[in-house]
Every structure is written in C-alpha cells, then in structure tokens.
Protein backbone atom coordinates (compact mmCIF):
# COMPACT_ATOMS: atom_id res chain seq x y z
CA UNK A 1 0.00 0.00 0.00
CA UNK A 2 1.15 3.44 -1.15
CA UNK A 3 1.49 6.16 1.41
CA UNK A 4 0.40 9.76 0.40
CA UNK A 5 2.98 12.26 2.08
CA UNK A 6 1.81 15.28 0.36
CA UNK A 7 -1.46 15.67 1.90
CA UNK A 8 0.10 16.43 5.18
CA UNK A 9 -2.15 19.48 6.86
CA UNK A 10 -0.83 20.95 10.08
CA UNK A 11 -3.57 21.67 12.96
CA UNK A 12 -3.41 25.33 14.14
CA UNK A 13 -2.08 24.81 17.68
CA UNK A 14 1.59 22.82 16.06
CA UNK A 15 1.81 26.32 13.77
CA UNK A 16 1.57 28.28 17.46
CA UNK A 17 4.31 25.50 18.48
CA UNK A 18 6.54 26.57 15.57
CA UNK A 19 7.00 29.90 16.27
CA UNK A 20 4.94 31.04 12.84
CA UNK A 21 6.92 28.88 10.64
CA UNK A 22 5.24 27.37 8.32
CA UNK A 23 6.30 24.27 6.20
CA UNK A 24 8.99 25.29 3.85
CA UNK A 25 10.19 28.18 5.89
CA UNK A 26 7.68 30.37 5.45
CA UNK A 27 6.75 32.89 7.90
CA UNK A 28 3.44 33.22 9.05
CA UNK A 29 1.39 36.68 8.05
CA UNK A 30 1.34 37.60 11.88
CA UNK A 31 5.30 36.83 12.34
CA UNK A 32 5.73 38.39 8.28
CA UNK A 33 4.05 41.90 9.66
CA UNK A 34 5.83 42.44 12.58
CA UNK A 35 9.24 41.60 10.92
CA UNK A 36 7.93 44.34 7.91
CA UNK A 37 6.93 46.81 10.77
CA UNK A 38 10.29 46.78 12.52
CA UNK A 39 12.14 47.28 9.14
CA UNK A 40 9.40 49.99 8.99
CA UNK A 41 10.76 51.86 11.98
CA UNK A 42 14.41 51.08 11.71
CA UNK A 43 14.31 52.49 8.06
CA UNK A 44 12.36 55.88 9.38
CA UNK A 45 15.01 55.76 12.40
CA UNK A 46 17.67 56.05 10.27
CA UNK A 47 16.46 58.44 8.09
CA UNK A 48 15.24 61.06 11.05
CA UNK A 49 19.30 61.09 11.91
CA UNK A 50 20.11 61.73 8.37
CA UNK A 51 17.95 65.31 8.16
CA UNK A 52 19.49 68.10 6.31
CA UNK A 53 18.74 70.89 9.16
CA UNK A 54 21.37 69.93 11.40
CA UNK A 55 22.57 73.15 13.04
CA UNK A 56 26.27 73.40 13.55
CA UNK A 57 27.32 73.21 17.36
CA UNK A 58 29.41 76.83 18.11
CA UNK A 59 29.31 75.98 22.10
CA UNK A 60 33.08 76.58 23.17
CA UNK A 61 35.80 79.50 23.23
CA UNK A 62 36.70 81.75 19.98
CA UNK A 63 39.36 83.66 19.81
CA UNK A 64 40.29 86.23 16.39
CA UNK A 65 40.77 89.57 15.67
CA UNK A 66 38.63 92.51 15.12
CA UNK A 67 39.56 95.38 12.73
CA UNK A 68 37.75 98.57 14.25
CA UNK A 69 36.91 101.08 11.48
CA UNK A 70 37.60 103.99 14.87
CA UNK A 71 40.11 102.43 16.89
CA UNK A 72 42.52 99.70 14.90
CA UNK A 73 43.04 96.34 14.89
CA UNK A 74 42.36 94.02 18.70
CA UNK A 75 41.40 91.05 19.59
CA UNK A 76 38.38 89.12 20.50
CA UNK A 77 37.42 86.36 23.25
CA UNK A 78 33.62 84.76 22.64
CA UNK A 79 32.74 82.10 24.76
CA UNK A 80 29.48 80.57 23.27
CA UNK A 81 26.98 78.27 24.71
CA UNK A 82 24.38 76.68 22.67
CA UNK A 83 20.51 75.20 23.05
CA UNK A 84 19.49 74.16 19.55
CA UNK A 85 19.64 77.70 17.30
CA UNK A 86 20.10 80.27 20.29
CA UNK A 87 23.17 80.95 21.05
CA UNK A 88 24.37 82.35 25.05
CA UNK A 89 27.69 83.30 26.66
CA UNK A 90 30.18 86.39 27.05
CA UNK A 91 32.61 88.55 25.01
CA UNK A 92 36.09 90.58 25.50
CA UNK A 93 37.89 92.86 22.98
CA UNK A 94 41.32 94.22 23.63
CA UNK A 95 42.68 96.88 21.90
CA UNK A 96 46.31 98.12 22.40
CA UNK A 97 44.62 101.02 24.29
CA UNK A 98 42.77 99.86 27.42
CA UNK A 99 40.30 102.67 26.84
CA UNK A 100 39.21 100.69 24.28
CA UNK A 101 38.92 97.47 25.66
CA UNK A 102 34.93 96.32 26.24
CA UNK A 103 33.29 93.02 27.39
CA UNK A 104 29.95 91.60 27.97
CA UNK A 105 27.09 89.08 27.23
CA UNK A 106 26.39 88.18 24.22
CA UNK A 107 22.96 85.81 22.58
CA UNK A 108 22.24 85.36 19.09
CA UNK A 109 21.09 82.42 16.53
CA UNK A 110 22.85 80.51 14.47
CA UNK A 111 21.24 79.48 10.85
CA UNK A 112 23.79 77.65 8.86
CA UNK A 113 25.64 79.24 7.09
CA UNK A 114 24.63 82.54 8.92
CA UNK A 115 25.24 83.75 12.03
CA UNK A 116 23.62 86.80 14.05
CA UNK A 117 24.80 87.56 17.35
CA UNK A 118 24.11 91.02 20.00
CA UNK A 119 27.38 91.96 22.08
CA UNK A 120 25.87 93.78 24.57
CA UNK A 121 28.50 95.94 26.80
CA UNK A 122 28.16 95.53 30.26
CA UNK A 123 30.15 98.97 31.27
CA UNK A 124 27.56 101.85 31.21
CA UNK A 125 28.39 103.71 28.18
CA UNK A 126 30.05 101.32 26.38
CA UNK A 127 29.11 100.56 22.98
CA UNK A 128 27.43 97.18 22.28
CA UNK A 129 27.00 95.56 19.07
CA UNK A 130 25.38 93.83 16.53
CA UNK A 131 27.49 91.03 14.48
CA UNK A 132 26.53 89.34 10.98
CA UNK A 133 29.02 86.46 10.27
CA UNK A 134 29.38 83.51 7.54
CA UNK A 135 30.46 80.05 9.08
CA UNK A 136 33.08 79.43 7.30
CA UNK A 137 33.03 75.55 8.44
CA UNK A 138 33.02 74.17 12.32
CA UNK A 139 35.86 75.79 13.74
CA UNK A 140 35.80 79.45 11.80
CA UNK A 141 33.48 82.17 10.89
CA UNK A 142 33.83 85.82 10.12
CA UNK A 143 31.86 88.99 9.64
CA UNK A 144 31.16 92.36 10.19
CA UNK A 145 29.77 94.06 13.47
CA UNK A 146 27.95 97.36 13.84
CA UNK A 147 27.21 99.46 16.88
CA UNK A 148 24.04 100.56 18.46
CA UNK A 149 23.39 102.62 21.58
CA UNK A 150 26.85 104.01 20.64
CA UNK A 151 27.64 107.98 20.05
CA UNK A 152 31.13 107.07 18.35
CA UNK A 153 31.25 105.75 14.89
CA UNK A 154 32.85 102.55 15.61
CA UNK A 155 32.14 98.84 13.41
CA UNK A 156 34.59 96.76 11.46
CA UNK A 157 35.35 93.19 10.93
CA UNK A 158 35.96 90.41 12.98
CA UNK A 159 37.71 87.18 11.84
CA UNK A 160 37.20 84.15 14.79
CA UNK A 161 38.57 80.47 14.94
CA UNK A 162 36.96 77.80 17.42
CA UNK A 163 40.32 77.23 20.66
C-alpha cells in the first residue's frame, strides 16, 4: 500500500508551536508583519538622523581679531553656549589702548551658514553691538559688526577660529 505524504495538513495549535513557521520556511502573516513593521521603523530611524537641518554646534571658546573702522586692529574672546539655534555666553575685545577694551554678554542664533549675534557691553556707556558672520566651516566664521546705543562711529570686521 502506497502512502500519500503530500497531503500532510498541520492543525493550528503545532503552527503556534513553531514559532509562525510554516512548512517550507515560510513565515506566518502575523510573524511576516511584525518583521515588515520593525524594518518599517528602523528604516524611518535612520532616516530622522540623516535630516538636512542639522545646526552646527558653536558651544566653546573663539578667539580672532577685530579690525575697528575707529580704533585699529584688537582682539576678540567669545565664549558661546548653545541650546538648539540660540546661542548664550560672554565677550572681550582688547585693543592696544585699554580705553578701548569692552566686554559683555552676548545671545544670538545661528542658521547655517549665517550667524547673528548682540554683544551687549556691560560697562555703562560702552558701545554694544550687533554682528553678521558667515560660518566658514566648524571651527571658523567671520563677519562684520555694527554698533548701536553708541555715540562714536565705531564697526569693522571680525575674523574668529573655534580654541
């Protein structure tokens, strides 16, 4: 007598015993789904890290040199700290004459490739300023800076590299 191997059925409960695999190695629709929906998020992961709006991180010390259209060339000490686009921290410029010499807060945003930051002087009387840079690439930018709340005519160019 003949024996007929391929009508072999399998009950439901020995597919639940197999882990959704099926004769053949076939995954089950349930098993199939959930193995689709993980690629699903892994794929969307990956992709949320690979957005083009990534802001550059400035948080650290800069030091460069300003060239003041009123007093000549000095020097300039930013320290920057950094919550997604605003930017916090302090400034110093020296100038060979310590009349000149100014420091104070400073907060701005940063919008790759432009940055906009307000010196503001914390001496009464002091000029504080506005600054429009270009970031050059992580560890430079440069720019010009204009002054408000200021009776002398003073602005120039700053030119600042990441310590």
């Amino acid at each position: 007598m003949a024996r007929d191997e391929g009508a072999r059925t399998q009950a439901p409960q020995d597919e639940r015993r197999s882990c959704g695999v099926q004769e053949k190695g076939a995954l089950s629709g349930t098993l199939w789904r959930r193995y689709a929906q993980s690629i699903v998020l892994a794929l969307a992961l990956a992709l949320l890290g690979c957005g083009g709006d990534d802001v550059p991180n400035l948080a650290g010390v800069w030091t460069g040199t300003l060239q003041d259209n009123f007093v000549g060339t000095g020097s300039i000490l930013l320290t920057i700290g950094q919550h997604d686009t605003q930017l916090t921290g302090t400034w110093q410029s020296t100038f060979p004459d310590p009349s000149n010499n100014s420091s104070g807060d400073l907060s701005g945003t940063v919008n790759e490739p432009s940055l906009a930051l307000v010196l503001s002087a914390s001496k009464s009387g002091a000029c504080s300023f506005t600054v429009s840079a270009h970031i050059d690439d992580d560890n430079h930018f440069s720019g010009t800076y204009a002054p408000f709340n200021c009776s002398r005519p003073q602005g120039g160019n700053l030119d600042v590299t990441r310590q």
